[in-house]
Each structure stands twice: as structure tokens, then as C-alpha cells.
PDB file of N, CA and C in Angstrom:
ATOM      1  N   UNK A   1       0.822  -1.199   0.000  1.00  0.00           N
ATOM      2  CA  UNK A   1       0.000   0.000   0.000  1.00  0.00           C
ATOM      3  C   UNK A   1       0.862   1.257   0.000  1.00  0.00           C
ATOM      4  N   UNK A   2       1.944   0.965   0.674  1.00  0.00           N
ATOM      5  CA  UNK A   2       2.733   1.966   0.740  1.00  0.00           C
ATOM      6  C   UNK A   2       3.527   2.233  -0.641  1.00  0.00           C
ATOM      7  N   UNK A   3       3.550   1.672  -1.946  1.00  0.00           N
ATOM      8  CA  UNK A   3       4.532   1.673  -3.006  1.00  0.00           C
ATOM      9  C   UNK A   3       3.281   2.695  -3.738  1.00  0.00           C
ATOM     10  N   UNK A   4       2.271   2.144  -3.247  1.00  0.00           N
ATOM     11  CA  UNK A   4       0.873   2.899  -4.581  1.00  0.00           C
ATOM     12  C   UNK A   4       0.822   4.265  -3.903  1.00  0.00           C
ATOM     13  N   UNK A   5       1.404   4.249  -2.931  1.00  0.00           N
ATOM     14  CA  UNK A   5       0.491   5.883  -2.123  1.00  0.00           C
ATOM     15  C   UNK A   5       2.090   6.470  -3.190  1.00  0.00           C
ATOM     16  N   UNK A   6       3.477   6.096  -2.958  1.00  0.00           N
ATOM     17  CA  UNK A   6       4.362   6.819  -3.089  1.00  0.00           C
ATOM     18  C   UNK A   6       4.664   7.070  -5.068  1.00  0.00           C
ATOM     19  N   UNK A   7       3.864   6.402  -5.383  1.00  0.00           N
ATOM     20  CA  UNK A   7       3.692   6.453  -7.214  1.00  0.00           C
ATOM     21  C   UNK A   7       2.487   7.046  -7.063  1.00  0.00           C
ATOM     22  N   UNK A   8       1.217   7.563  -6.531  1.00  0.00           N
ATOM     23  CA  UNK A   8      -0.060   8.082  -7.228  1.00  0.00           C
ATOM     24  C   UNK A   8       0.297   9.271  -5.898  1.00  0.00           C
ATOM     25  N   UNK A   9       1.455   9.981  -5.439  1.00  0.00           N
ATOM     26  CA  UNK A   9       1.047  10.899  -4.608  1.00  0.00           C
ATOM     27  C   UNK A   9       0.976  12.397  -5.173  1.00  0.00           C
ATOM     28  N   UNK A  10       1.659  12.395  -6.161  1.00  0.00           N
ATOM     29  CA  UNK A  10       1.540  13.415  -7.217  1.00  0.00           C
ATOM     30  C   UNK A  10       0.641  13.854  -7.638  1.00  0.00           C
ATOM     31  N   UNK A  11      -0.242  12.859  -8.097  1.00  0.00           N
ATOM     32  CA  UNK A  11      -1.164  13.060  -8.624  1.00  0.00           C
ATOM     33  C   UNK A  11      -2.431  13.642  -7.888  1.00  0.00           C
ATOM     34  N   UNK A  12      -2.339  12.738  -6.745  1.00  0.00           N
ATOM     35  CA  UNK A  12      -3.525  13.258  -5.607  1.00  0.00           C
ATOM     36  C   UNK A  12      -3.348  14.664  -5.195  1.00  0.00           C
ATOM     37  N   UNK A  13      -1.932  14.950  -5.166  1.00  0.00           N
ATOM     38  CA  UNK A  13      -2.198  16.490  -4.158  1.00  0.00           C
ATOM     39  C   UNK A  13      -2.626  17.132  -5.524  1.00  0.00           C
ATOM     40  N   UNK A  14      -2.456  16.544  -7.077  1.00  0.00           N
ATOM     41  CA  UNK A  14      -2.471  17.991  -7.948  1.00  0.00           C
ATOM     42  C   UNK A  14      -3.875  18.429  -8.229  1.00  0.00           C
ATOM     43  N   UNK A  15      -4.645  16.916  -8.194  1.00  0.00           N
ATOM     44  CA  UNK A  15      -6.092  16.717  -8.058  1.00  0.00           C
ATOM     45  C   UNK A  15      -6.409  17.953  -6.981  1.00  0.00           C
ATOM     46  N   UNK A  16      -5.982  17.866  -5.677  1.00  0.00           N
ATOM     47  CA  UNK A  16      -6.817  18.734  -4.703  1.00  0.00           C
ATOM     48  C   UNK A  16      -6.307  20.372  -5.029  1.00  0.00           C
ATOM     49  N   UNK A  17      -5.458  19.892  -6.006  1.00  0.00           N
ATOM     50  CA  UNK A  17      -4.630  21.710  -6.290  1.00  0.00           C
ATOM     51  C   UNK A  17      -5.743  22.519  -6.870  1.00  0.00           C
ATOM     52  N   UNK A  18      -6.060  21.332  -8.187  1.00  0.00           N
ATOM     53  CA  UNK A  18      -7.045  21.857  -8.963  1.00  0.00           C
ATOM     54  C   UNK A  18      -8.341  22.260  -8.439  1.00  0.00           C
ATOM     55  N   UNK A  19      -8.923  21.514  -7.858  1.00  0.00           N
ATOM     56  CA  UNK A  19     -10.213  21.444  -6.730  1.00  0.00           C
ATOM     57  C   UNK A  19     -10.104  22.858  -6.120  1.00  0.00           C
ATOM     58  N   UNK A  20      -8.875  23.135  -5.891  1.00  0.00           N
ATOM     59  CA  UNK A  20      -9.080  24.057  -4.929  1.00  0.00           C
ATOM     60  C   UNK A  20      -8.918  25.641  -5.731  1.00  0.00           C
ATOM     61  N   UNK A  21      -8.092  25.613  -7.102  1.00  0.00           N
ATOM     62  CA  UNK A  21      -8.203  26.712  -7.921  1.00  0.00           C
ATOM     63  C   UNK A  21      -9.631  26.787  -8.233  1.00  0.00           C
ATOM     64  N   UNK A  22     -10.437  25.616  -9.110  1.00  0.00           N
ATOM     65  CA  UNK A  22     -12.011  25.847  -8.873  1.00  0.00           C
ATOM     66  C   UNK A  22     -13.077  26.175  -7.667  1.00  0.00           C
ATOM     67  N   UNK A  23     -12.452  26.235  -6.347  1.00  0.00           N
ATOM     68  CA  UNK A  23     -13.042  26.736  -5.333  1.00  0.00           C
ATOM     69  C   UNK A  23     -12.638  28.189  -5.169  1.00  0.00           C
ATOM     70  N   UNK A  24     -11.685  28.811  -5.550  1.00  0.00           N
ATOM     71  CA  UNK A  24     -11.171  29.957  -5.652  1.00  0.00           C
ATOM     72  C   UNK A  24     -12.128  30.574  -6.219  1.00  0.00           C
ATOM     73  N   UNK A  25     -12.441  30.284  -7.972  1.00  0.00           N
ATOM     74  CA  UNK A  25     -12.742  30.808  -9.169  1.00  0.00           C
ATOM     75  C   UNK A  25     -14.787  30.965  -8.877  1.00  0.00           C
ATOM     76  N   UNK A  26     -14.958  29.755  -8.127  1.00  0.00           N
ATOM     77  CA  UNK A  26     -16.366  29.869  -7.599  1.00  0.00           C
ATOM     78  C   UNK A  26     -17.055  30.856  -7.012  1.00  0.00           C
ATOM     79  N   UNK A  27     -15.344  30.896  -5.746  1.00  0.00           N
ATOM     80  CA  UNK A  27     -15.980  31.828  -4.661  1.00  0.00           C
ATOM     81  C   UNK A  27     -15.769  33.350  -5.164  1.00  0.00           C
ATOM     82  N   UNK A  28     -15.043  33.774  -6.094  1.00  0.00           N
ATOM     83  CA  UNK A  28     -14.763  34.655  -6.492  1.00  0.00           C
ATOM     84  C   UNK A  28     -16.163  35.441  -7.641  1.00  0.00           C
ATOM     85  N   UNK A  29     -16.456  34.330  -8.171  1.00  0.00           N
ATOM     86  CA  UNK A  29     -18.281  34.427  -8.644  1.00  0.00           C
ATOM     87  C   UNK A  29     -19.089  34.502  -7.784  1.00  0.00           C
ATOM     88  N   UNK A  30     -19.419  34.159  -7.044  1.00  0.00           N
ATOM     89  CA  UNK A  30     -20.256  34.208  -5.883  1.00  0.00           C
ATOM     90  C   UNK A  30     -20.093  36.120  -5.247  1.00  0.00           C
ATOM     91  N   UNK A  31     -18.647  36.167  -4.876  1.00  0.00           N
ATOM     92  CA  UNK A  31     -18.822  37.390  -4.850  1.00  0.00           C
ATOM     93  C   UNK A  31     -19.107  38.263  -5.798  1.00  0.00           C
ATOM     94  N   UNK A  32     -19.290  38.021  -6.706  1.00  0.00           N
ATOM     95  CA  UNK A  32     -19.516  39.051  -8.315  1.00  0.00           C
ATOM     96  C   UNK A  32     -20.833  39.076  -8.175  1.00  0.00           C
ATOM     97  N   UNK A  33     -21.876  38.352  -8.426  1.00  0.00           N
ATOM     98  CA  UNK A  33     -22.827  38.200  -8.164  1.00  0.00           C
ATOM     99  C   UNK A  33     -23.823  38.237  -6.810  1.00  0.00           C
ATOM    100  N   UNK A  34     -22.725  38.208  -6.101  1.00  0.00           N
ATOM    101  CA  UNK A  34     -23.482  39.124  -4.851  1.00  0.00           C
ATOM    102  C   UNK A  34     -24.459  38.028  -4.097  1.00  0.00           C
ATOM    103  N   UNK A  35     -24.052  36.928  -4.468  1.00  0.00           N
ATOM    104  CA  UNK A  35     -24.601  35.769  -3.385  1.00  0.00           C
ATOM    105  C   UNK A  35     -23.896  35.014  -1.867  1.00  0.00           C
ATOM    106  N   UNK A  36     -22.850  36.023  -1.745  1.00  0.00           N
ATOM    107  CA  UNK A  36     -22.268  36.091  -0.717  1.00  0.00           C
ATOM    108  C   UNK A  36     -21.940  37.395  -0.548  1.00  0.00           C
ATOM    109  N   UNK A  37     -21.316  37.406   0.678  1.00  0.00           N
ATOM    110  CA  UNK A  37     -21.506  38.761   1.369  1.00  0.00           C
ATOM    111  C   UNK A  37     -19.519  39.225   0.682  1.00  0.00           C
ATOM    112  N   UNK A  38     -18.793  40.112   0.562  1.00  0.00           N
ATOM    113  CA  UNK A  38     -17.131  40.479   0.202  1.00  0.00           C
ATOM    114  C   UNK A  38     -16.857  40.044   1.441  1.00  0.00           C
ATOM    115  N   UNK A  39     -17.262  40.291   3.094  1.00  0.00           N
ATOM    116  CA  UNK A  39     -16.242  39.651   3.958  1.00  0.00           C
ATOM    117  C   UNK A  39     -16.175  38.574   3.923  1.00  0.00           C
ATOM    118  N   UNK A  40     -17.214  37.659   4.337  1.00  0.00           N
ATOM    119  CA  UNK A  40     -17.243  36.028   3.443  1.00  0.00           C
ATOM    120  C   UNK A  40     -16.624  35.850   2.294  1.00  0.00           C
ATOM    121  N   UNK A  41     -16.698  36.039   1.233  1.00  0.00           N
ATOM    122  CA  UNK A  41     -15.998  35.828   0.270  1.00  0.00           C
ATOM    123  C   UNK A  41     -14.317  35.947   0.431  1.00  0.00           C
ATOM    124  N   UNK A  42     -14.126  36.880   1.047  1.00  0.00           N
ATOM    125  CA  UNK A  42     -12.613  37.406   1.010  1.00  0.00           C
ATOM    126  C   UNK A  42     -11.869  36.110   1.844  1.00  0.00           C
ATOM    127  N   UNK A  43     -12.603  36.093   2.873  1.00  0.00           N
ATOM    128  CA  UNK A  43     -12.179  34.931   3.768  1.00  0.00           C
ATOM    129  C   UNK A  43     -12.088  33.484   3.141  1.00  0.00           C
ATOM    130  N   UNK A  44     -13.099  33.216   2.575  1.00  0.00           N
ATOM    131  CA  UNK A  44     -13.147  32.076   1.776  1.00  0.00           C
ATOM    132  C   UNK A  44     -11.720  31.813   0.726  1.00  0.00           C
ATOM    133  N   UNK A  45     -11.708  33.292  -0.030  1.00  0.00           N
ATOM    134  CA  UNK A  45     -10.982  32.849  -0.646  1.00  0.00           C
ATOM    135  C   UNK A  45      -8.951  32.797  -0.615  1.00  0.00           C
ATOM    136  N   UNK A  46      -9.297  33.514   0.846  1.00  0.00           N
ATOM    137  CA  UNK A  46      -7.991  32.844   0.903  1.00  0.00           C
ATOM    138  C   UNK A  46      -7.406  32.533   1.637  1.00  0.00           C
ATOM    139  N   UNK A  47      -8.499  31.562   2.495  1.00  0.00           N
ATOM    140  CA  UNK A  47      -8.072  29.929   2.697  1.00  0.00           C
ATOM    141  C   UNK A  47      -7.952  29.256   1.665  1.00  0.00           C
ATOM    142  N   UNK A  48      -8.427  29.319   0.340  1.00  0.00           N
ATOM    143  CA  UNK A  48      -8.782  28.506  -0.712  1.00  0.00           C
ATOM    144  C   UNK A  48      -7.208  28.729  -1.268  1.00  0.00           C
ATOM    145  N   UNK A  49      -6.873  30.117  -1.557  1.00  0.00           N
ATOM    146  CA  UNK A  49      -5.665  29.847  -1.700  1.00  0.00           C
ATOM    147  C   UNK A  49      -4.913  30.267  -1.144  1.00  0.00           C
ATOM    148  N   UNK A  50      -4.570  29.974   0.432  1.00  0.00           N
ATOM    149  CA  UNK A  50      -3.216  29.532   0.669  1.00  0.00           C
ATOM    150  C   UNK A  50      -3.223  27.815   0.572  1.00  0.00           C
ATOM    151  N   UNK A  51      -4.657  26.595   0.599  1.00  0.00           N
ATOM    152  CA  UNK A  51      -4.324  25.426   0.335  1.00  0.00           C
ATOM    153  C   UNK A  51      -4.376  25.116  -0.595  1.00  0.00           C
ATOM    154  N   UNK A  52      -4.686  26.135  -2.123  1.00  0.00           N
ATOM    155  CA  UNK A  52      -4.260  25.844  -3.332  1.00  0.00           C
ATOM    156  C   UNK A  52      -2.576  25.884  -2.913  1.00  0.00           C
ATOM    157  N   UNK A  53      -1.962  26.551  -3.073  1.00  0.00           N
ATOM    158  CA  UNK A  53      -0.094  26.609  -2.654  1.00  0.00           C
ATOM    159  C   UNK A  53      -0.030  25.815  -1.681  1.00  0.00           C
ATOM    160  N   UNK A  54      -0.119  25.214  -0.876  1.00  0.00           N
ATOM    161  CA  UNK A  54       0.177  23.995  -0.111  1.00  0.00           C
ATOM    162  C   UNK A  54      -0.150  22.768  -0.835  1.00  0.00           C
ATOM    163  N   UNK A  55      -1.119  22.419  -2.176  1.00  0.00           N
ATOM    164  CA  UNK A  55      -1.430  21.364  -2.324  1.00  0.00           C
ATOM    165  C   UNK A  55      -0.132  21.596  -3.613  1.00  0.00           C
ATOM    166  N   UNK A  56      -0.381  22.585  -4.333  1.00  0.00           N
ATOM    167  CA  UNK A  56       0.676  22.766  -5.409  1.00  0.00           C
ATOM    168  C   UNK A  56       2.421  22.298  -4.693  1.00  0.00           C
ATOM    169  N   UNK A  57       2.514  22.767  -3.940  1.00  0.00           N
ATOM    170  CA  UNK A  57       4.396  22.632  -3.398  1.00  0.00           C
ATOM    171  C   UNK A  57       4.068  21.554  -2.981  1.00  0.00           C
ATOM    172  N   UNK A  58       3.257  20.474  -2.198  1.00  0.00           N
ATOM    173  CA  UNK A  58       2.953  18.967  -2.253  1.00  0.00           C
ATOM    174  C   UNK A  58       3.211  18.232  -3.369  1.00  0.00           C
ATOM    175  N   UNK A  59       2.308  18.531  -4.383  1.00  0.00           N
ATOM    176  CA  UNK A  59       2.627  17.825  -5.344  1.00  0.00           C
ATOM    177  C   UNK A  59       4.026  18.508  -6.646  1.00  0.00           C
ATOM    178  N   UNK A  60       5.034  18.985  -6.011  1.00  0.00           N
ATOM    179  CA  UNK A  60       6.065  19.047  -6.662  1.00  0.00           C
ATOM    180  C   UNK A  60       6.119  20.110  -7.698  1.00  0.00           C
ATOM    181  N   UNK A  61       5.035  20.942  -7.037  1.00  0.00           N
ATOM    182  CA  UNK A  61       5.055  22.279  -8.521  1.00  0.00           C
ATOM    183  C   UNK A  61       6.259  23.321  -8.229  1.00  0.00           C
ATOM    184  N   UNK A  62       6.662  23.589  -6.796  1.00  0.00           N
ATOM    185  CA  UNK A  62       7.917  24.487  -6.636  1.00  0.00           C
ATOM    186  C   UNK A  62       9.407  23.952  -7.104  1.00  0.00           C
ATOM    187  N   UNK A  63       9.786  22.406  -7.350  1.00  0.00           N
ATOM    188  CA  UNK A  63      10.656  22.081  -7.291  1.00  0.00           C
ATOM    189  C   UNK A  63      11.744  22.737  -8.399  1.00  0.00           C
ATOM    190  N   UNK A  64      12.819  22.715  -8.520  1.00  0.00           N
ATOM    191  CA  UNK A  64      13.873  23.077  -8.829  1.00  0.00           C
ATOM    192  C   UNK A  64      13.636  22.159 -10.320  1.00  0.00           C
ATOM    193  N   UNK A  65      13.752  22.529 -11.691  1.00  0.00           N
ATOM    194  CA  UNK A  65      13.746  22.094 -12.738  1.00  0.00           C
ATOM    195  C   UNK A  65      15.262  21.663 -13.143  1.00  0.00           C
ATOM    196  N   UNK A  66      16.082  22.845 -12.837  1.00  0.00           N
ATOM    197  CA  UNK A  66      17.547  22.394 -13.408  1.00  0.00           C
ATOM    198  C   UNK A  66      18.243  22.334 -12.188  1.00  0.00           C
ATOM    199  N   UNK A  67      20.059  21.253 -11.903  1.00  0.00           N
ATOM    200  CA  UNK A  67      20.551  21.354 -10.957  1.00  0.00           C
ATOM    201  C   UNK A  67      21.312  22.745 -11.214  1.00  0.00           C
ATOM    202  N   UNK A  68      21.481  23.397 -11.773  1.00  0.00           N
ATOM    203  CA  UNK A  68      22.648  24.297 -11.890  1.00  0.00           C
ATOM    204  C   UNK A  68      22.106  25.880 -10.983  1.00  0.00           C
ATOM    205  N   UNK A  69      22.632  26.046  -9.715  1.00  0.00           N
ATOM    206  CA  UNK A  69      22.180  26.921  -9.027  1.00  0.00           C
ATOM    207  C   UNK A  69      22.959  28.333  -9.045  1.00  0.00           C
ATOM    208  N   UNK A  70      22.350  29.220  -9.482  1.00  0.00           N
ATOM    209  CA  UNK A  70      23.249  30.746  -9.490  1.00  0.00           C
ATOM    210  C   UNK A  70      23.479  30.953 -10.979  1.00  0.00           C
ATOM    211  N   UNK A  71      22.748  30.133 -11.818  1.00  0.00           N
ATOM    212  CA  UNK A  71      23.135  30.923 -13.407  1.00  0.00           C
ATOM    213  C   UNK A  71      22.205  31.248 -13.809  1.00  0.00           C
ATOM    214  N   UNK A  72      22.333  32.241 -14.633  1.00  0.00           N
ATOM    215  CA  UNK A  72      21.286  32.468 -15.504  1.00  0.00           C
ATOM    216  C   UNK A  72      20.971  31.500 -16.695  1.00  0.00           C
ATOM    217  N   UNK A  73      19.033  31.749 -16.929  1.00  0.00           N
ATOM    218  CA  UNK A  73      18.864  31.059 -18.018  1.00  0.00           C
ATOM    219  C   UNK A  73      18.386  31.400 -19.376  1.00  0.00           C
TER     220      UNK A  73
END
């Protein structure tokens, strides 16, 4: 169980990344439309994204692409 969590873990946090950019993009309609209140909304949305960026650097979106540190590209 432990080999499948460490091959599909990528995938899961990017799943909840996404989930959570569409909870962003929702709540951000919601406030446009005025079916929530801007302090609600504001709040909502960012919890939504600071665990969009926690699910993103989970699933390996900050990582370092090249080893070569201090050059330009």
C-alpha cells in the first residue's frame, strides 16, 4: 500500500490543487454576483488559496527544474 500511495502521490495532491483553484474561481463568482456577502468571500478565498499553494508545493510544482544553481537562463 505503501509503493501505490508513493507512485499516485503526485497526482492526488495535484487533483486537490485543482479542486481548490475551482473553489477559488467559484468563490470569487459568488462574490460578483453578490450571493455572498465580500467579507465572506474574502475569507473564503484565501483559505482557498493559501491550500491551493500547499497542495501545489505537495505535489512538486515548486521544485527546482535544473541542478545548476546561481546561473542564468
Amino acid at each position: 500500500m505503501k509503493r501505490l500511495w508513493q507512485i499516485h502521490k503526485k497526482k492526488v495532491y495535484g487533483s486537490f490543487a485543482f479542486l481548490m483553484f475551482l473553489l477559488v474561481c467559484g468563490t470569487v463568482g459568488a462574490v460578483e454576483c453578490n450571493t455572498i456577502s465580500l467579507l465572506e468571500g474574502t475569507i473564503r478565498s484565501i483559505i482557498f488559496l493559501a491550500l491551493w499553494v500547499l497542495f501545489i508545493y505537495l505535489a512538486g510544482g515548486f521544485e527546482k527544474l535544473c541542478g545548476k544553481e546561481g546561473q542564468a537562463v
